[in-house]
C-alpha atoms as a PDB file:
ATOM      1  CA  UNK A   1     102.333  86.389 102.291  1.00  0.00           C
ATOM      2  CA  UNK A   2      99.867  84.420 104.622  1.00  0.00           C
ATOM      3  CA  UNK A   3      97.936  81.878 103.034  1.00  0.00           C
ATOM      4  CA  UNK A   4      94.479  83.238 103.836  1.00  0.00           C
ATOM      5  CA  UNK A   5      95.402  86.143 101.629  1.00  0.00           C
ATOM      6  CA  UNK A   6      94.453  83.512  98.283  1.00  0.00           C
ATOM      7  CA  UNK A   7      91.418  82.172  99.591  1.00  0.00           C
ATOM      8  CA  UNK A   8      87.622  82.370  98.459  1.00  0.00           C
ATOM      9  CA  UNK A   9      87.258  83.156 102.551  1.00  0.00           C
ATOM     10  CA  UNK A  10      89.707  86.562 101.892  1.00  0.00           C
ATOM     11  CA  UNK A  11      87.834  87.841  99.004  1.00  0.00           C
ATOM     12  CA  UNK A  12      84.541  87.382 100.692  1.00  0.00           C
ATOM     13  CA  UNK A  13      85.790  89.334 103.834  1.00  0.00           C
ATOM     14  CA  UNK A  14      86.516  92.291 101.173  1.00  0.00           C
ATOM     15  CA  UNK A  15      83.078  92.143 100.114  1.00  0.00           C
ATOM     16  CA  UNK A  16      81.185  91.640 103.060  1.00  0.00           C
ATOM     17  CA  UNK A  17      82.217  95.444 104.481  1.00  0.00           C
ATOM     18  CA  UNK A  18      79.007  97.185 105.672  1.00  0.00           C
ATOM     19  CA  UNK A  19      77.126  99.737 103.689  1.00  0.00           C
ATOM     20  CA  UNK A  20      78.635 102.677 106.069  1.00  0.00           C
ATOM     21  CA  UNK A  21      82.155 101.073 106.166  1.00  0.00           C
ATOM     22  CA  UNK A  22      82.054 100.997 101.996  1.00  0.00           C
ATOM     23  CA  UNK A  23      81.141 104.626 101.841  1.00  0.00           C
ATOM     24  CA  UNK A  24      83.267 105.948 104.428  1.00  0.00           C
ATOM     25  CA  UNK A  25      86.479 103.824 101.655  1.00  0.00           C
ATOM     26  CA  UNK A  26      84.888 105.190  98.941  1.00  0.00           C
ATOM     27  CA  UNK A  27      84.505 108.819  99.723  1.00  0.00           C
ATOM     28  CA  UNK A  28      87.239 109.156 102.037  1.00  0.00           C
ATOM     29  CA  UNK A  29      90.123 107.111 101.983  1.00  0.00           C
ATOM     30  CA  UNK A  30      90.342 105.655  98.147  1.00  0.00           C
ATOM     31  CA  UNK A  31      89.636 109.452  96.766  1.00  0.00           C
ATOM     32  CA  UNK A  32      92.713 110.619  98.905  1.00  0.00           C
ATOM     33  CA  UNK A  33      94.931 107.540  97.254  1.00  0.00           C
ATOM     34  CA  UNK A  34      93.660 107.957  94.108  1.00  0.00           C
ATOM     35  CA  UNK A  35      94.143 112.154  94.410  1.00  0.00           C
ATOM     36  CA  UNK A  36      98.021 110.582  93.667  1.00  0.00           C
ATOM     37  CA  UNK A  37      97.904 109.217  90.613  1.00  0.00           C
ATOM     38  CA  UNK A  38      98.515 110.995  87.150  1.00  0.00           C
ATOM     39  CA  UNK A  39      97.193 108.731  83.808  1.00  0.00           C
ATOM     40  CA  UNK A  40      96.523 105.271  83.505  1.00  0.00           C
ATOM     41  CA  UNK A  41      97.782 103.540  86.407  1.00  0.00           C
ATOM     42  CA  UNK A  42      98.436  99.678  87.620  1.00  0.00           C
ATOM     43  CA  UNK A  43      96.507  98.228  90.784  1.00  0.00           C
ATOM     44  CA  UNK A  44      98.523  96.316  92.532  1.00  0.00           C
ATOM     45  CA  UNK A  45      96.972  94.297  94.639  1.00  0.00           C
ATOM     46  CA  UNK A  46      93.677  95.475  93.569  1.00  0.00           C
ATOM     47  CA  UNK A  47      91.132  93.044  95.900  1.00  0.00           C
ATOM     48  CA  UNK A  48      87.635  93.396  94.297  1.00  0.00           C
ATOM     49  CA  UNK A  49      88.264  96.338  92.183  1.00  0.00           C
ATOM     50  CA  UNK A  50      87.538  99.463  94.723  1.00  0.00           C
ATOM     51  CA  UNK A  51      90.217 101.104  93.913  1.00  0.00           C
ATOM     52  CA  UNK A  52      90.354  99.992  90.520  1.00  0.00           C
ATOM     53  CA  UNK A  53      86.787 101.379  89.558  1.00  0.00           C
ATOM     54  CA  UNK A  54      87.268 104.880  90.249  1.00  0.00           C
ATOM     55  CA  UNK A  55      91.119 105.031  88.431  1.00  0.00           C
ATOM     56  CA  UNK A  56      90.996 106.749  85.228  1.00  0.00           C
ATOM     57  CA  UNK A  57      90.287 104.396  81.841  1.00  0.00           C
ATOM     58  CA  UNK A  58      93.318 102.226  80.853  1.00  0.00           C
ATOM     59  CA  UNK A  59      93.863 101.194  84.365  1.00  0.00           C
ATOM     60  CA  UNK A  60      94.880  97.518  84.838  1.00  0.00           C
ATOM     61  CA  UNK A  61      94.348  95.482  88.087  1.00  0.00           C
ATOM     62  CA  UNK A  62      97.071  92.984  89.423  1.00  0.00           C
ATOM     63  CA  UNK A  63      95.689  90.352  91.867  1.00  0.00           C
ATOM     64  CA  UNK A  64      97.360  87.085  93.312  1.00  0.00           C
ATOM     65  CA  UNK A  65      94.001  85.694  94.884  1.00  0.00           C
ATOM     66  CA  UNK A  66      92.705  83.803  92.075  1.00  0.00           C
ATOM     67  CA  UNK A  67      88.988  83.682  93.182  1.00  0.00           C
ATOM     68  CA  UNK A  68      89.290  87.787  93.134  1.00  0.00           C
ATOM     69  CA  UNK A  69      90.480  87.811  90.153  1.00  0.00           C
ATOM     70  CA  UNK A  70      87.249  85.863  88.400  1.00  0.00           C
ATOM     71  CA  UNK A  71      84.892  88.108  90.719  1.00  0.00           C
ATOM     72  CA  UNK A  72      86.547  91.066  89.203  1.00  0.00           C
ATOM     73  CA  UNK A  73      86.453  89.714  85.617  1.00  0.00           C
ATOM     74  CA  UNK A  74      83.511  89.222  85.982  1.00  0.00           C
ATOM     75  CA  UNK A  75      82.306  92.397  86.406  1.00  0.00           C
ATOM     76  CA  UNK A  76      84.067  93.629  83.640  1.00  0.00           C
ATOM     77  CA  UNK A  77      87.044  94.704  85.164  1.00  0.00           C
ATOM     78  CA  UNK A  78      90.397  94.649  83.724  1.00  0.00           C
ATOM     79  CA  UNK A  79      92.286  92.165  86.219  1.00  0.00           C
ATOM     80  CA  UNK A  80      94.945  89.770  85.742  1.00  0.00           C
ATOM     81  CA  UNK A  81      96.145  87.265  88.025  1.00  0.00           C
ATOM     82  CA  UNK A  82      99.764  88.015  88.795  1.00  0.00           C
ATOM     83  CA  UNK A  83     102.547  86.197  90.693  1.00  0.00           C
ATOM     84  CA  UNK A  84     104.970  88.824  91.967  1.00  0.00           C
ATOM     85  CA  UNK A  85     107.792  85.950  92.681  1.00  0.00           C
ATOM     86  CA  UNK A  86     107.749  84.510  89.401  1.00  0.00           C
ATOM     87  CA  UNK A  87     107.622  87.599  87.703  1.00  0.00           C
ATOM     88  CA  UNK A  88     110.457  89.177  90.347  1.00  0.00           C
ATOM     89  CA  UNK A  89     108.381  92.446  89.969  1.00  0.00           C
ATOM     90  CA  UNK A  90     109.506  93.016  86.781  1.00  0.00           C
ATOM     91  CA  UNK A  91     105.865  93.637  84.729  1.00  0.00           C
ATOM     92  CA  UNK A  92     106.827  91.492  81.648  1.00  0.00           C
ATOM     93  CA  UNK A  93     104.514  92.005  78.866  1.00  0.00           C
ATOM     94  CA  UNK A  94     103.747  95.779  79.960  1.00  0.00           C
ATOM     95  CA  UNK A  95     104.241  98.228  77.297  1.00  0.00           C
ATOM     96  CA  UNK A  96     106.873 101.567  78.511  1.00  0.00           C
ATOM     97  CA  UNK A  97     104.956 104.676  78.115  1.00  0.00           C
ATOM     98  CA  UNK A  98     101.082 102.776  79.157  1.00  0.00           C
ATOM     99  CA  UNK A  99     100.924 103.482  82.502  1.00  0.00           C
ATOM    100  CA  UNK A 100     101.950 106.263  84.323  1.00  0.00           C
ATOM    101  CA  UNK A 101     101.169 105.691  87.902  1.00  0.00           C
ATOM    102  CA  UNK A 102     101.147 102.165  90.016  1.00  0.00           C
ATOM    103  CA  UNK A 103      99.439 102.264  93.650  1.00  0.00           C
ATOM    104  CA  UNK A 104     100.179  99.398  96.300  1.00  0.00           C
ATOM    105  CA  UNK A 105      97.468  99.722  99.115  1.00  0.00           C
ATOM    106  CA  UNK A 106      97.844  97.726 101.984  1.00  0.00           C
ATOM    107  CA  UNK A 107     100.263  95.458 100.470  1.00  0.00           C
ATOM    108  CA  UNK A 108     103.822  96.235 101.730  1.00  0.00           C
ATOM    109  CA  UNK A 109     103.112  94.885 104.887  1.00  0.00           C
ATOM    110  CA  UNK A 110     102.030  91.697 103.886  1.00  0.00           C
ATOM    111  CA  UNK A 111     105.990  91.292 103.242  1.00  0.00           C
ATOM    112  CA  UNK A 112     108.905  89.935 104.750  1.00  0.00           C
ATOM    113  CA  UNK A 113     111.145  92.745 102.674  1.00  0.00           C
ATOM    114  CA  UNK A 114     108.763  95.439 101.406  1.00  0.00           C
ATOM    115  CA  UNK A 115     112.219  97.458 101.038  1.00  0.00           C
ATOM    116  CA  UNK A 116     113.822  95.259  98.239  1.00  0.00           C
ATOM    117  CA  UNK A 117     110.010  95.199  96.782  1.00  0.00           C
ATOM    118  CA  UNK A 118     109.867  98.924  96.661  1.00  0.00           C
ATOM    119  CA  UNK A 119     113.654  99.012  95.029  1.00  0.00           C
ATOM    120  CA  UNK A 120     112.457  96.603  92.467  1.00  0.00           C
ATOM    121  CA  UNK A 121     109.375  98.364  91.535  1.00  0.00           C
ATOM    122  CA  UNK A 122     111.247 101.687  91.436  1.00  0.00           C
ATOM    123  CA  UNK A 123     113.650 100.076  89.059  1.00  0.00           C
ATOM    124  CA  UNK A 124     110.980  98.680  86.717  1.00  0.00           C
ATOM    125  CA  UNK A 125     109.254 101.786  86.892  1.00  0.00           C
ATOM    126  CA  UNK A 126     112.430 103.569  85.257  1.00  0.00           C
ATOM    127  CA  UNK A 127     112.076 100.947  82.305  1.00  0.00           C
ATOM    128  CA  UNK A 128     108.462 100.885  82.141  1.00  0.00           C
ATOM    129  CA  UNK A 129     107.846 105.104  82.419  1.00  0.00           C
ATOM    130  CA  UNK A 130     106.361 105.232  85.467  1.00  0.00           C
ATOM    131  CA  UNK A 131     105.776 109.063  86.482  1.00  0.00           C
ATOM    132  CA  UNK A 132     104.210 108.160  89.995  1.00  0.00           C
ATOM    133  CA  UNK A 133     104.321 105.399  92.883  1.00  0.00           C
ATOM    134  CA  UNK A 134     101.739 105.753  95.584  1.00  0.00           C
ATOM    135  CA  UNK A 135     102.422 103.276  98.420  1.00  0.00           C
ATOM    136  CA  UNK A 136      99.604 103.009 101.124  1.00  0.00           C
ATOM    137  CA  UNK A 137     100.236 101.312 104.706  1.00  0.00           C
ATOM    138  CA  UNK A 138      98.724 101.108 108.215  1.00  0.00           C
ATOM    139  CA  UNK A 139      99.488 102.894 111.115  1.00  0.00           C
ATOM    140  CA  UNK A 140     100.494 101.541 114.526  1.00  0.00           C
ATOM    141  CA  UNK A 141      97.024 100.292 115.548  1.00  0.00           C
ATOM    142  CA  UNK A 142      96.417  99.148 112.165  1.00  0.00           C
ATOM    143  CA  UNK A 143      99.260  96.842 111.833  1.00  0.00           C
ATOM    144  CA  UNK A 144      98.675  95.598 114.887  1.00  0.00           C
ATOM    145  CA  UNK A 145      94.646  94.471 114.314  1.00  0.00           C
ATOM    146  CA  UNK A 146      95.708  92.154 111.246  1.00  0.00           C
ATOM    147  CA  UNK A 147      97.972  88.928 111.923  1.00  0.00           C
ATOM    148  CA  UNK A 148      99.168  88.471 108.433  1.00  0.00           C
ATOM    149  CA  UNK A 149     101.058  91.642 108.817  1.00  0.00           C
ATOM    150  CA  UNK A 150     104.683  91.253 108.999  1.00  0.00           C
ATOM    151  CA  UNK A 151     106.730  94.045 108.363  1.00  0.00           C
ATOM    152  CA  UNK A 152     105.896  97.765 109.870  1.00  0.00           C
ATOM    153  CA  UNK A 153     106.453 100.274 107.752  1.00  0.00           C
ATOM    154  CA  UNK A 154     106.572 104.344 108.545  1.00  0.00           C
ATOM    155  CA  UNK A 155     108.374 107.105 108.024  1.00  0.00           C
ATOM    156  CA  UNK A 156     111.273 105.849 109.478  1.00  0.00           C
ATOM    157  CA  UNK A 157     111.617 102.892 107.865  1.00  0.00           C
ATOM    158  CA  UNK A 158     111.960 104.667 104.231  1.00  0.00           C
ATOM    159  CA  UNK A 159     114.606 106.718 105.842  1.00  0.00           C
ATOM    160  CA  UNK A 160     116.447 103.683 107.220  1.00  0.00           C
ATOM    161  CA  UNK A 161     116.314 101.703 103.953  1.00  0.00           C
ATOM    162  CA  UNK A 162     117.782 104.460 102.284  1.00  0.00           C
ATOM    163  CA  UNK A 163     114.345 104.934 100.023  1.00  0.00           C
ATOM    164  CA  UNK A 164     113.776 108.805 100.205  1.00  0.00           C
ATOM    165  CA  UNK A 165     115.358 109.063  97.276  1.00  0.00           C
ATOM    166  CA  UNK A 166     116.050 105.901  94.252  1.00  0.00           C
ATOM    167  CA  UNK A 167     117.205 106.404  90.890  1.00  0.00           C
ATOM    168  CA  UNK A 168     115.636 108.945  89.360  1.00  0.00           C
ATOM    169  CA  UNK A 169     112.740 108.748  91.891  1.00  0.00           C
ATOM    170  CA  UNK A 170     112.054 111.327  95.520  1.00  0.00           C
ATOM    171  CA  UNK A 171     109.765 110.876  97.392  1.00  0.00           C
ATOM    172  CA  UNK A 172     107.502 114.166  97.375  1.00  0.00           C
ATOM    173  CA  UNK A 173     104.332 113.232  99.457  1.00  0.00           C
ATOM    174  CA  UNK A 174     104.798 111.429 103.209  1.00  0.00           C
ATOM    175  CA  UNK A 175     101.663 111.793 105.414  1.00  0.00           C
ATOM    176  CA  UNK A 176      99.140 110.435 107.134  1.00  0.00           C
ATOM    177  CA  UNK A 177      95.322 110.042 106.903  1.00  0.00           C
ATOM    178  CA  UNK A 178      92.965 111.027 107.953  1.00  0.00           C
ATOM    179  CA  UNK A 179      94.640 112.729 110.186  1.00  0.00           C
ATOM    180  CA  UNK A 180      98.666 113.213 109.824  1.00  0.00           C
ATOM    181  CA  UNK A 181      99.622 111.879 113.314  1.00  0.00           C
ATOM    182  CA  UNK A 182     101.530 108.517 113.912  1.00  0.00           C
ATOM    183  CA  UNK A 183     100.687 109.551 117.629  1.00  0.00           C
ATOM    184  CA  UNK A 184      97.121 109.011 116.726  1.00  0.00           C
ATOM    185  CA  UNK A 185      97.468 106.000 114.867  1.00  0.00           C
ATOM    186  CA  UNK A 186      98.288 104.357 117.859  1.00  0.00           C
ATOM    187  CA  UNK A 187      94.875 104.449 119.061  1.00  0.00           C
ATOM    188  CA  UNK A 188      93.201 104.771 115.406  1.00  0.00           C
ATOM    189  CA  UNK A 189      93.122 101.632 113.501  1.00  0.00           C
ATOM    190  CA  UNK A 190      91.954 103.310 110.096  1.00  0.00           C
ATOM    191  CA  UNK A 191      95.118 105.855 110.174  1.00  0.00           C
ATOM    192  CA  UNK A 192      97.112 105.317 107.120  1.00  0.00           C
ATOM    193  CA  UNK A 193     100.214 106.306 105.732  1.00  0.00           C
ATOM    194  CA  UNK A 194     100.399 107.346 102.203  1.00  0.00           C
ATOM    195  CA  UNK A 195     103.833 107.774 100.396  1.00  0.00           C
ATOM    196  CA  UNK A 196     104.196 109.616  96.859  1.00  0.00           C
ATOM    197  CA  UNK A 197     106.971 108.947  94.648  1.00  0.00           C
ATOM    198  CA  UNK A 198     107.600 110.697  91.928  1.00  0.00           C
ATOM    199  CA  UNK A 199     110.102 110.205  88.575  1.00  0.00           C
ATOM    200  CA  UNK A 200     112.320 113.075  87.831  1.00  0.00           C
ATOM    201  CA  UNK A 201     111.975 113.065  83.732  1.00  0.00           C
ATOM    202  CA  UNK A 202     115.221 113.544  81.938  1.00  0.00           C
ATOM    203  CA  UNK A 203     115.290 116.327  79.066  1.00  0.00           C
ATOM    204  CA  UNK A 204     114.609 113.960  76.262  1.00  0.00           C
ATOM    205  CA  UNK A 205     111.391 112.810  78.443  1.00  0.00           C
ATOM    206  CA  UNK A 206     110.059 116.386  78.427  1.00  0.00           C
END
């Protein structure tokens, strides 16, 4: 990840969004990521608690930027600081069966191989019970307007990695939004794509 992405300057450029710009992520495009999830669910990635604030109780927050992290605690939020490379992805300390849904928004890019850090997650998940991944990208445009973004990632990109289907996980939900149109997130920079995994329980998990 860039270096910018752990300084106070980052987490002030989350906050700073205007008043129309935080209601238009509010209303629009964290209510269709969080439409996903199923149960307590892990943040990853979780900035200054957007997201995080309208998950259902239980939720945890997983942050690398450790001035986010203290703006989120304190406001009450439950945040830890997490290092994804020391941990390898793994989640130790998480208790199987407490969360049943993990979201990554606008992370995956940020990565030099998002594929291996998808396969990792999915793996844990199988440990840790995890009924649901959402994963949330940019579009063309999108990509294009940030320079820490490193790896592109759409539709075909899951297909070339091999990553419609992993373990006991398909992927059941591939779209874009607002509107579902690579074609028109070429010349939309807010055009996301948003892609649902989903665990397929074994008897004795019934």
């Amino acid at each position: 990840m860039s270096e910018n992405l752990y300084t106070e300057e980052y987490t002030a450029y989350q906050l700073e969004r205007s008043a129309f710009r935080q209601w238009v992520r509010n209303n629009l495009y964290i209510k269709n990521m969080i439409r996903f999830t199923t149960g307590p669910t892990i943040d990853f990635g979780c900035g200054v608690g957007e997201v995080l604030e309208q998950l259902p109780a239980g939720s945890l927050g997983l942050e690398i930027n450790e001035t986010t992290v203290a703006y989120c605690q304190s406001r009450g939020l439950n945040v830890r600081l997490y290092d994804p490379e020391a941990d390898d992805y793994q989640f130790r300390g998480l208790i199987p069966g407490q969360f049943k849904s993990l979201l990554m928004a606008h992370v995956l890019e940020h990565l030099t191989n998002p594929q291996e850090v998808i396969r990792k997650l999915l793996t844990t998940g199988e440990r840790l019970g995890i009924d649901r991944f959402i994963f949330v990208v940019p579009g063309v445009k999108g990509f294009r307007h940030d320079a820490t973004h490193r790896t592109f990632l759409d539709r075909d990109f899951f297909v070339k990695h091999g990553l419609t289907t992993y373990g006991s996980y398909h992927l059941i939900h591939q779209k874009y939004f607002p509107l579902n149109s690579k074609a028109f997130s070429r010349y939309f920079t807010h055009n996301e794509l948003v892609s649902v995994y989903e665990r397929a329980k074994a008897n004795s998990d019934s």
